[in-house]
N, C-alpha and C. Protein backbone atom coordinates (compact mmCIF):
# COMPACT_ATOMS: atom_id res chain seq x y z
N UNK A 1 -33.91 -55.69 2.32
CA UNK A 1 -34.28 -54.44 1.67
C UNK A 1 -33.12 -53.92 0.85
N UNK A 2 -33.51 -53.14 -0.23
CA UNK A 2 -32.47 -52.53 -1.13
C UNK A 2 -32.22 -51.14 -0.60
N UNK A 3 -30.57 -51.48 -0.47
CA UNK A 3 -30.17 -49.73 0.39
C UNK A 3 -30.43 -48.52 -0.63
N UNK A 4 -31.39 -48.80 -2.19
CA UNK A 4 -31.11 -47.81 -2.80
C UNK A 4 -32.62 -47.39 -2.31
N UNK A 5 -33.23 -47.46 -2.03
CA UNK A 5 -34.44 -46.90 -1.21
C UNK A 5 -34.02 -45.43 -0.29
N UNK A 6 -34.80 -44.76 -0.49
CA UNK A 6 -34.92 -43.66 0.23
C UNK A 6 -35.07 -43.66 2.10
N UNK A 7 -34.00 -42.74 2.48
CA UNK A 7 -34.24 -43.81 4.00
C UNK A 7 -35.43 -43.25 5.02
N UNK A 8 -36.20 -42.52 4.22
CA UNK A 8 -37.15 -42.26 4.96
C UNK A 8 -38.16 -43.28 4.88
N UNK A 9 -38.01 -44.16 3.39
CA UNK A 9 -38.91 -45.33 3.65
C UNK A 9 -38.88 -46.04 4.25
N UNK A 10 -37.33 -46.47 4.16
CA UNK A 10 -37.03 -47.70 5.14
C UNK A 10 -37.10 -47.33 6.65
N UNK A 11 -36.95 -46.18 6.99
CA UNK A 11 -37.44 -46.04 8.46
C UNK A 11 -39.06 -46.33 8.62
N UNK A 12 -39.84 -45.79 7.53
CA UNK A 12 -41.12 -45.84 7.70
C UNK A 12 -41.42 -47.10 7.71
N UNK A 13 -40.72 -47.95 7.07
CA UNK A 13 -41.13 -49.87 6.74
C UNK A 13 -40.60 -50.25 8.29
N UNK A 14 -39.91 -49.77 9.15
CA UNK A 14 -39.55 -50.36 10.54
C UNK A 14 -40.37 -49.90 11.51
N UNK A 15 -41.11 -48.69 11.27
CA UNK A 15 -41.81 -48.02 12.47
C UNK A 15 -43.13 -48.35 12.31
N UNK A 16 -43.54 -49.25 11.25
CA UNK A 16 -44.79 -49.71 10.87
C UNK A 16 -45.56 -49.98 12.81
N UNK A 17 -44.94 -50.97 13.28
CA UNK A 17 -45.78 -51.55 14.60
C UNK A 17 -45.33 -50.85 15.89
N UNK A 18 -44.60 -49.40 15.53
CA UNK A 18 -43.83 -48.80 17.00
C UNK A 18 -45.37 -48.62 17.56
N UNK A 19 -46.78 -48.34 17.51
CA UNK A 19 -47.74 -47.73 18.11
C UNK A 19 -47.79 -49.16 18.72
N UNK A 20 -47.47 -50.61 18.72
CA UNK A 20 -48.13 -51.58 19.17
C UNK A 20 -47.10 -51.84 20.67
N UNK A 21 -47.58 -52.22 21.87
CA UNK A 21 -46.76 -52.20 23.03
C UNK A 21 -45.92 -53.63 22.48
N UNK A 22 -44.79 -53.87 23.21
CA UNK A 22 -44.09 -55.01 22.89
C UNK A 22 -44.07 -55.64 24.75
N UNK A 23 -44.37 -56.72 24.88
CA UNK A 23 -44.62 -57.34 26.03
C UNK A 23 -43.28 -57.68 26.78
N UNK A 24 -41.83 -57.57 25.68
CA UNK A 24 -40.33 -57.53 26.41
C UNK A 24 -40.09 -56.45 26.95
N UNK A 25 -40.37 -55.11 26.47
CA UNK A 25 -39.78 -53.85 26.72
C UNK A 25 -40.80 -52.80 26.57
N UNK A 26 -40.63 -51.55 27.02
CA UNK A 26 -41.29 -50.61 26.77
C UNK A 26 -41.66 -50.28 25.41
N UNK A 27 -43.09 -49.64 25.79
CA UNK A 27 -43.58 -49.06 24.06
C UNK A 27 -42.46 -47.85 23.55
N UNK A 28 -42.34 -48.16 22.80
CA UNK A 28 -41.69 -46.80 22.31
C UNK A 28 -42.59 -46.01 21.28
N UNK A 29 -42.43 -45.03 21.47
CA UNK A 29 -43.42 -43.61 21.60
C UNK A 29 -42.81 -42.91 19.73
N UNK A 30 -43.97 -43.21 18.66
CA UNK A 30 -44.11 -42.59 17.93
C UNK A 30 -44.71 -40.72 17.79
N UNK A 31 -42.95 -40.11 17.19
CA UNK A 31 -43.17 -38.69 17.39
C UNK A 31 -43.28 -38.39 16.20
N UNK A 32 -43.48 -36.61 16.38
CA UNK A 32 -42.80 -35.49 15.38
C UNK A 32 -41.92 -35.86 14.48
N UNK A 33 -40.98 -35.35 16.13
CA UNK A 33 -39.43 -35.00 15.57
C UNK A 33 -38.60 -36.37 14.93
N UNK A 34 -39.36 -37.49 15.54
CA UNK A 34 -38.08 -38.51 14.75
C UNK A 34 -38.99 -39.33 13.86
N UNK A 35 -40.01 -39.19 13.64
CA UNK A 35 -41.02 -40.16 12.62
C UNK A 35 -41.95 -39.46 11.73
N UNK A 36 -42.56 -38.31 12.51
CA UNK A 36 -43.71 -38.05 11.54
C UNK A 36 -43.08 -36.70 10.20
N UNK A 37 -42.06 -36.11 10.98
CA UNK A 37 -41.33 -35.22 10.45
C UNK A 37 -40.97 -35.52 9.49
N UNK A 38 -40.24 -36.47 9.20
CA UNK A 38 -39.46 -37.17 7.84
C UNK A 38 -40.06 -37.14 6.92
N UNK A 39 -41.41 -37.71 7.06
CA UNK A 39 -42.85 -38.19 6.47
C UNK A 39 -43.07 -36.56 5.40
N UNK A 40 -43.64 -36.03 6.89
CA UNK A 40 -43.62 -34.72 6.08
C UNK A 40 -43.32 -34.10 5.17
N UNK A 41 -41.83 -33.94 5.97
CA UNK A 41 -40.99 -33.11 5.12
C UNK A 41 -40.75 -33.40 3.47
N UNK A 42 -40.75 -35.02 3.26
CA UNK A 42 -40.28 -34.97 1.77
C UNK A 42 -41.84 -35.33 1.33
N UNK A 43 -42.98 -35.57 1.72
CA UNK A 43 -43.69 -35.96 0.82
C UNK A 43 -44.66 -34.64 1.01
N UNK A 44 -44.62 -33.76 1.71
CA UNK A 44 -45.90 -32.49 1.94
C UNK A 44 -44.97 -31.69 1.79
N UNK A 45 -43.85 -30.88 2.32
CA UNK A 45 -43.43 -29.96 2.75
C UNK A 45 -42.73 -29.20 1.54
N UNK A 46 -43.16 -29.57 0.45
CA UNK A 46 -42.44 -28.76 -1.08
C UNK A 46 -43.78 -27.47 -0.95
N UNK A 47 -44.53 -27.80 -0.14
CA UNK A 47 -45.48 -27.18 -0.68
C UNK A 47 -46.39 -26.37 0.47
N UNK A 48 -46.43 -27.14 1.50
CA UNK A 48 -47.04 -27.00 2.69
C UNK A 48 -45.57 -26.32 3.78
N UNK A 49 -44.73 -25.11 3.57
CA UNK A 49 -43.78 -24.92 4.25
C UNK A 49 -44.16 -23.29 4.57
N UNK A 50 -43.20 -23.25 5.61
CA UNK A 50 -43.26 -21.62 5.83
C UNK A 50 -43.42 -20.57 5.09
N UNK A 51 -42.87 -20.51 3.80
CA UNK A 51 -42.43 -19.79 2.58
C UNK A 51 -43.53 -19.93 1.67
N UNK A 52 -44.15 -20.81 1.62
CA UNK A 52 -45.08 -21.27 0.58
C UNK A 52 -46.82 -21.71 1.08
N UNK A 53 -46.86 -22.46 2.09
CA UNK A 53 -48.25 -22.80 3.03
C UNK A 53 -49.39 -22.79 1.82
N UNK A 54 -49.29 -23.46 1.19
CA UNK A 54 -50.81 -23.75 0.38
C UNK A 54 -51.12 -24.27 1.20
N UNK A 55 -52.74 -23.74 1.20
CA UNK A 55 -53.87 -23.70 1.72
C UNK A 55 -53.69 -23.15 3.65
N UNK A 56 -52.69 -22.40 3.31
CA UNK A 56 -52.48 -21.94 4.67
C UNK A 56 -51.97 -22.90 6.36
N UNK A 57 -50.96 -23.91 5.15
CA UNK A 57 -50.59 -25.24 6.49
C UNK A 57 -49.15 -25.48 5.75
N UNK A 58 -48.31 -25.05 7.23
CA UNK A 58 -47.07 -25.43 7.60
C UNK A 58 -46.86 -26.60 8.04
N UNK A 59 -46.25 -27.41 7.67
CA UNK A 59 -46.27 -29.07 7.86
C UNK A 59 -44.95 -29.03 8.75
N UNK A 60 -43.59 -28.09 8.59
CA UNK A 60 -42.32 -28.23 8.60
C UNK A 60 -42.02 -27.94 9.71
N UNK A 61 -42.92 -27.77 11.02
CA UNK A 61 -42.53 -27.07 12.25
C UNK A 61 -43.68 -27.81 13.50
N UNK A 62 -43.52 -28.55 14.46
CA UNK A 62 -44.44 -28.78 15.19
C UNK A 62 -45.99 -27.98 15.87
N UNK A 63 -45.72 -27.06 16.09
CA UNK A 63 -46.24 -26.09 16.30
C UNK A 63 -47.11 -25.31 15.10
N UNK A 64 -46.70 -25.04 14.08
CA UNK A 64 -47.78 -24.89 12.53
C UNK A 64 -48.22 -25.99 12.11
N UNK A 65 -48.08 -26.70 12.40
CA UNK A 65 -49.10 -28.16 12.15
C UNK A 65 -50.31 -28.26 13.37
N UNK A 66 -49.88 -28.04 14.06
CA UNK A 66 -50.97 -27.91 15.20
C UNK A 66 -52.05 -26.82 15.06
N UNK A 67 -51.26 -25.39 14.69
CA UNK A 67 -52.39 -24.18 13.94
C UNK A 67 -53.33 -24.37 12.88
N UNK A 68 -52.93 -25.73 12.01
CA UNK A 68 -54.03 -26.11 11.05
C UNK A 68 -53.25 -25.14 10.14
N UNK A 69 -54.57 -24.91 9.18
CA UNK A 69 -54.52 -23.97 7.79
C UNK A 69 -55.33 -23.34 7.63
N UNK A 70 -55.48 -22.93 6.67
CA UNK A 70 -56.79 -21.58 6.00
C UNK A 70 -58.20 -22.68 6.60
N UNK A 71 -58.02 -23.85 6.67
CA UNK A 71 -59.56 -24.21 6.63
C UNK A 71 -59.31 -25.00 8.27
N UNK A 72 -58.79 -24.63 8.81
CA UNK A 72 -58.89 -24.62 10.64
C UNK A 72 -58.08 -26.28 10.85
N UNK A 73 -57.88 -26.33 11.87
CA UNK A 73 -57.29 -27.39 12.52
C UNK A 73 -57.60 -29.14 11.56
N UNK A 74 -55.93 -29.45 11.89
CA UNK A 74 -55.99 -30.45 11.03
C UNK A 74 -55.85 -31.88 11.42
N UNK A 75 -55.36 -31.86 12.61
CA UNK A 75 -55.27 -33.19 13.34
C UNK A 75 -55.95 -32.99 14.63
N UNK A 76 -56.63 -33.75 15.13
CA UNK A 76 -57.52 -34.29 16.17
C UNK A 76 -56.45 -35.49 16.89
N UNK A 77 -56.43 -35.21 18.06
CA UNK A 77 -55.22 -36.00 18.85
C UNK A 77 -55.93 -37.06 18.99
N UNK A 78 -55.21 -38.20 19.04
CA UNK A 78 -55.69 -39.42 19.10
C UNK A 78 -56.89 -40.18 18.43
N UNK A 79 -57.14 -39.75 17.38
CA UNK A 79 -58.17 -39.97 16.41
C UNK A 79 -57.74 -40.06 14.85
N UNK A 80 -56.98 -40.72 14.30
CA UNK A 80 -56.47 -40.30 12.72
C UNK A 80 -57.65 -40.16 11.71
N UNK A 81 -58.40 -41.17 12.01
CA UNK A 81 -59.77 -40.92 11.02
C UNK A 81 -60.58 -39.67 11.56
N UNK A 82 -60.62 -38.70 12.24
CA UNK A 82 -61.19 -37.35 12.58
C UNK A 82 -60.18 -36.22 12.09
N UNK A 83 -58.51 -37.16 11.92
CA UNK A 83 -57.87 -35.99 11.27
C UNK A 83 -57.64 -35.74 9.85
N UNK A 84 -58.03 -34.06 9.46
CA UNK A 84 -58.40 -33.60 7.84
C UNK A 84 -56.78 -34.29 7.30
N UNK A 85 -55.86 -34.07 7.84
CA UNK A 85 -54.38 -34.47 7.41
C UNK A 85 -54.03 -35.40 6.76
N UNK A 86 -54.68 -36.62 7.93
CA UNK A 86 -54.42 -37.87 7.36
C UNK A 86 -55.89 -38.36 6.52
N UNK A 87 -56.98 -37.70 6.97
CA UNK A 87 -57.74 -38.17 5.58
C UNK A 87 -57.54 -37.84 4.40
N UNK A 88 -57.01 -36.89 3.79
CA UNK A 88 -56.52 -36.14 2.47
C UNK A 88 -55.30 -36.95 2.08
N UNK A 89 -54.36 -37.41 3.33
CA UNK A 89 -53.13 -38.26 2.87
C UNK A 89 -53.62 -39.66 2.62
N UNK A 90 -54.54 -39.98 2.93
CA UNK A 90 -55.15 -41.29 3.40
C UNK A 90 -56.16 -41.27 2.20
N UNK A 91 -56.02 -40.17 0.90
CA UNK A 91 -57.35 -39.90 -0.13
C UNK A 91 -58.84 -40.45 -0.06
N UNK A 92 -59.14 -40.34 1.91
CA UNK A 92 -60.36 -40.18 2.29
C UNK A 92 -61.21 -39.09 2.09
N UNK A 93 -60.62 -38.29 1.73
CA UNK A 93 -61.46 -36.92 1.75
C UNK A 93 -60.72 -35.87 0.61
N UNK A 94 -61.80 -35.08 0.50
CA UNK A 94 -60.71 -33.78 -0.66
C UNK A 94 -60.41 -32.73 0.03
N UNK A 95 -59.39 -32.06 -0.68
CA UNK A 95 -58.71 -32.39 -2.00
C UNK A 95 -57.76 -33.65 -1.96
N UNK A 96 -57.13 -34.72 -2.28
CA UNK A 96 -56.75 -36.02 -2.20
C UNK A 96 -55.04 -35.06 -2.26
N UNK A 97 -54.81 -35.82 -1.14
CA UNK A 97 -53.13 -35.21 -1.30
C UNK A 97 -52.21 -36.49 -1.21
N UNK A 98 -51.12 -36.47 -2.42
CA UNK A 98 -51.05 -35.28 -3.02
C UNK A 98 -51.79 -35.32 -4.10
N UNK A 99 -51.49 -34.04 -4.46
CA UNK A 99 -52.87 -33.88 -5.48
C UNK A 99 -52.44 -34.92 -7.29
N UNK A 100 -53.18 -35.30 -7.70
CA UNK A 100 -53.57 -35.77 -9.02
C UNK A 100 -52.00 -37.07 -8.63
N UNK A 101 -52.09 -37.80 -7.69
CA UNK A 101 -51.09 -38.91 -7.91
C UNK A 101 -51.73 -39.87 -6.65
N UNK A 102 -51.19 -40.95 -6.51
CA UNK A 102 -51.57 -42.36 -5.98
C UNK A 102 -51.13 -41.38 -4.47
N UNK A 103 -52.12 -42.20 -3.64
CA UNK A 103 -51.58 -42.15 -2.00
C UNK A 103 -50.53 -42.31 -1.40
N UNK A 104 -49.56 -41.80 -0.90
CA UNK A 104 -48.30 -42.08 -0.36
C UNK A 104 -47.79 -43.74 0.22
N UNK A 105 -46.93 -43.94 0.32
CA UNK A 105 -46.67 -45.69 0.47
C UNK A 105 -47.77 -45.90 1.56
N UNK A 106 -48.14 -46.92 1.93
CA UNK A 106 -48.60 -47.57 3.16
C UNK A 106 -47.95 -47.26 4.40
N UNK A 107 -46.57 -47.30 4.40
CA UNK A 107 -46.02 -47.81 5.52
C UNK A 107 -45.41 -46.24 6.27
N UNK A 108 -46.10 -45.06 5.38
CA UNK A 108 -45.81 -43.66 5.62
C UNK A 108 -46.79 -43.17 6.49
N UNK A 109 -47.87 -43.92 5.81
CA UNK A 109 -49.26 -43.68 6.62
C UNK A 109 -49.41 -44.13 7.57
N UNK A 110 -49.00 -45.22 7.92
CA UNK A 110 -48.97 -45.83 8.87
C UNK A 110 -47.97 -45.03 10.25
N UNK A 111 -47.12 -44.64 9.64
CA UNK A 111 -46.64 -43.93 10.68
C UNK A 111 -46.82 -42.92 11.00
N UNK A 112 -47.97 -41.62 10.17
CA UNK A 112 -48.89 -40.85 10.68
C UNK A 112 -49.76 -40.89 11.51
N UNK A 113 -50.39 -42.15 11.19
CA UNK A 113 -51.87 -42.69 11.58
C UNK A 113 -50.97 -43.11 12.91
N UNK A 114 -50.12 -43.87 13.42
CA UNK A 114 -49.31 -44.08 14.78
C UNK A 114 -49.31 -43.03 15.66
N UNK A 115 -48.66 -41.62 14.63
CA UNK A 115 -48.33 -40.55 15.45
C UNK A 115 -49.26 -39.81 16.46
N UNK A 116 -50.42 -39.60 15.47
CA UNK A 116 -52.02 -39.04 15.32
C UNK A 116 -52.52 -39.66 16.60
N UNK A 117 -52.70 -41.26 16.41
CA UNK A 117 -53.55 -41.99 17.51
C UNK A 117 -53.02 -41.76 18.70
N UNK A 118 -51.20 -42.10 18.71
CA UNK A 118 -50.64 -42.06 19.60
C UNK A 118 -50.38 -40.82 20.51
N UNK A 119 -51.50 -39.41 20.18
CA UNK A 119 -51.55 -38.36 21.04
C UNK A 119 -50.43 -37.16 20.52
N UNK A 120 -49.81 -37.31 19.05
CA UNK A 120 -49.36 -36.54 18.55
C UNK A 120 -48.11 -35.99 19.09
N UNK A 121 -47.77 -36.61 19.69
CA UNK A 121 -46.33 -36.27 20.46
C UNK A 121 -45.26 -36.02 20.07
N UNK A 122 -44.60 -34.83 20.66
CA UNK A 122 -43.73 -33.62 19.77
C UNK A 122 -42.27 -34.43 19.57
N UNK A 123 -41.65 -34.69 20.70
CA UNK A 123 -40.48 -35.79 20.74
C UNK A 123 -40.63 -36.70 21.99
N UNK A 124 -39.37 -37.81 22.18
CA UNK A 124 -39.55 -38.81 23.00
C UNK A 124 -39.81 -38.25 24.85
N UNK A 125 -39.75 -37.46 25.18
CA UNK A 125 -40.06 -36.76 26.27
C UNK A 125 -41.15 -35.77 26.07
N UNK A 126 -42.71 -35.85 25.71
CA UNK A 126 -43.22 -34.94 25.41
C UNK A 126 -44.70 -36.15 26.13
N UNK A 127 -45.82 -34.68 26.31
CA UNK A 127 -46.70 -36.01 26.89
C UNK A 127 -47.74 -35.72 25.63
N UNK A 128 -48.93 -36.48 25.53
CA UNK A 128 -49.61 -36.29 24.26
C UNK A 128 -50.60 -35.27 24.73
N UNK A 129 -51.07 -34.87 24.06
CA UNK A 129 -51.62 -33.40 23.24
C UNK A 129 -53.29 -33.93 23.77
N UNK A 130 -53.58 -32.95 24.54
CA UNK A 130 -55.02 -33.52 24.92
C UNK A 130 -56.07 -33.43 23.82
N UNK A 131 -56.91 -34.36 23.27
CA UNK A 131 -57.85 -34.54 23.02
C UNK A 131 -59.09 -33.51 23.06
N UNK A 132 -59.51 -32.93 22.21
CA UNK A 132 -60.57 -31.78 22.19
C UNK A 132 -61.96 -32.44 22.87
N UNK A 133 -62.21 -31.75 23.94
CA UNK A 133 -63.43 -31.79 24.97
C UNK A 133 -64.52 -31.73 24.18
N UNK A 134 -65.88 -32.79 24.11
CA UNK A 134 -67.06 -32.63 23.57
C UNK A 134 -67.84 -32.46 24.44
N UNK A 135 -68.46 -31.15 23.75
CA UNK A 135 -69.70 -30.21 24.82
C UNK A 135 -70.46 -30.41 23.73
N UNK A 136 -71.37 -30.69 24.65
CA UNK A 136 -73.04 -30.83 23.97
C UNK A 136 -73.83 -29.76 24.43
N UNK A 137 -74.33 -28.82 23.67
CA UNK A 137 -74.80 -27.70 23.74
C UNK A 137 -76.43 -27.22 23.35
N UNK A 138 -76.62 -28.46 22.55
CA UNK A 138 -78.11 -28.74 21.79
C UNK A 138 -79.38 -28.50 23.16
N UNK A 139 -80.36 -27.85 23.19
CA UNK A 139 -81.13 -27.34 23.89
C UNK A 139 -82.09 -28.65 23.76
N UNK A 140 -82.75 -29.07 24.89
CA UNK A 140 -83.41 -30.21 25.05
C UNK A 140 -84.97 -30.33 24.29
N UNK A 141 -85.71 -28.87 24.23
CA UNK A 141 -86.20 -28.34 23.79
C UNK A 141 -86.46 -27.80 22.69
N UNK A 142 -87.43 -27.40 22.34
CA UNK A 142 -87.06 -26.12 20.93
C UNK A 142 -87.31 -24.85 21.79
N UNK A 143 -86.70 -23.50 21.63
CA UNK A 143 -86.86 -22.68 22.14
C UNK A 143 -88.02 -21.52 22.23
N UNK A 144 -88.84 -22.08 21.33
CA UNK A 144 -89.99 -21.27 21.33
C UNK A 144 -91.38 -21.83 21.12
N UNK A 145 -90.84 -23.44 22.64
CA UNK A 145 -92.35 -23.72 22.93
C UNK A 145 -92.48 -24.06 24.57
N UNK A 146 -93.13 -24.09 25.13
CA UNK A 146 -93.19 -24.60 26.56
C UNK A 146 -92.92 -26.19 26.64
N UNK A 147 -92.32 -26.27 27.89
CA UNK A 147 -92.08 -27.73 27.90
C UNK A 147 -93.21 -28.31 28.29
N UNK A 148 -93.37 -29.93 27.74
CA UNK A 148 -94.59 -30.71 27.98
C UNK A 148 -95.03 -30.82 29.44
N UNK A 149 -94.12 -30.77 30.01
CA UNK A 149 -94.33 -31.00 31.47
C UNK A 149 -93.91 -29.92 32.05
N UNK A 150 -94.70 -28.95 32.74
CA UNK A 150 -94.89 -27.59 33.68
C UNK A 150 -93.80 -28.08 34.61
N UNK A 151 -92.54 -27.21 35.18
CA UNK A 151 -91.63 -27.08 36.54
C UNK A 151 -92.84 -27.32 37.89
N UNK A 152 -92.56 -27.78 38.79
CA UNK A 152 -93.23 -27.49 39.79
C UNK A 152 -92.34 -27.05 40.64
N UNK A 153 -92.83 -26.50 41.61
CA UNK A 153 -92.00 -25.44 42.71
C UNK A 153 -91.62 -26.35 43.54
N UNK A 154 -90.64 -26.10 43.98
CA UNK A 154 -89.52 -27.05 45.10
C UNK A 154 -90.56 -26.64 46.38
């Protein structure tokens, strides 16, 4: 690799397979603070910061990334394709970020999409971020007819 590269790439070109277990040694645990942060910071955070928050999302702080933005929560733990973040970075979905230019390298995404799946984890001592509970709430029925089959009494 050419050291004139930006070293957030070249970290991102090494952390490509950290989500994959290695069968010598322990997995090591794609975070925040030492992977997804970097990411952030130079390719979202001109814009998406405390001071500034278009569309109402702080990218630059663990904790305001988790609050989402003006249009509600943005990552879904352990799911990257359910998260608005990485589909917009991933120009799955709109508005395509960043806006009016090509998708961020591969190997950036990749270490989102790691972070995301891998339970979103804040730093290397952190446990992952539970997963939002699906309640099914849909009435079996329609509510304004009798059911086909009458209750009978116990």
């Amino acid at each position: 690799m050419h050291t004139s590269r930006p070293s957030v790439l070249l970290a991102a070109a090494c952390l490509c397979g950290l989500a994959a277990p290695d069968a010598g040694r322990g997995e090591e645990k794609v975070t925040y603070q030492d992977h997804a942060l970097p990411v952030l910071r130079q390719r979202c955070g001109s814009c998406h910061n405390a001071d500034k928050k278009t569309g109402g999302l702080d990218v630059t702080t663990f904790s305001s990334i988790l609050q989402g933005g003006g249009s509600g929560e943005v990552l879904v733990s352990g799911d990257a394709a359910k998260s608005y973040l990485f589909r917009v970075v991933n120009h799955d979905d709109e508005p395509k970020m960043p806006p009016d230019a090509p998708p961020i390298p591969e190997a950036e995404r990749k270490v989102l999409r790691a972070w995301i799946d891998g339970g979103l984890l804040e730093n290397k001592g952190s446990v992952a971020v539970a997963p939002p509970k699906k309640v099914d709430v849909a009435m079996a029925s329609p509510a304004g007819e009798r059911p086909a089959v009458p209750p009978l009494p116990d």
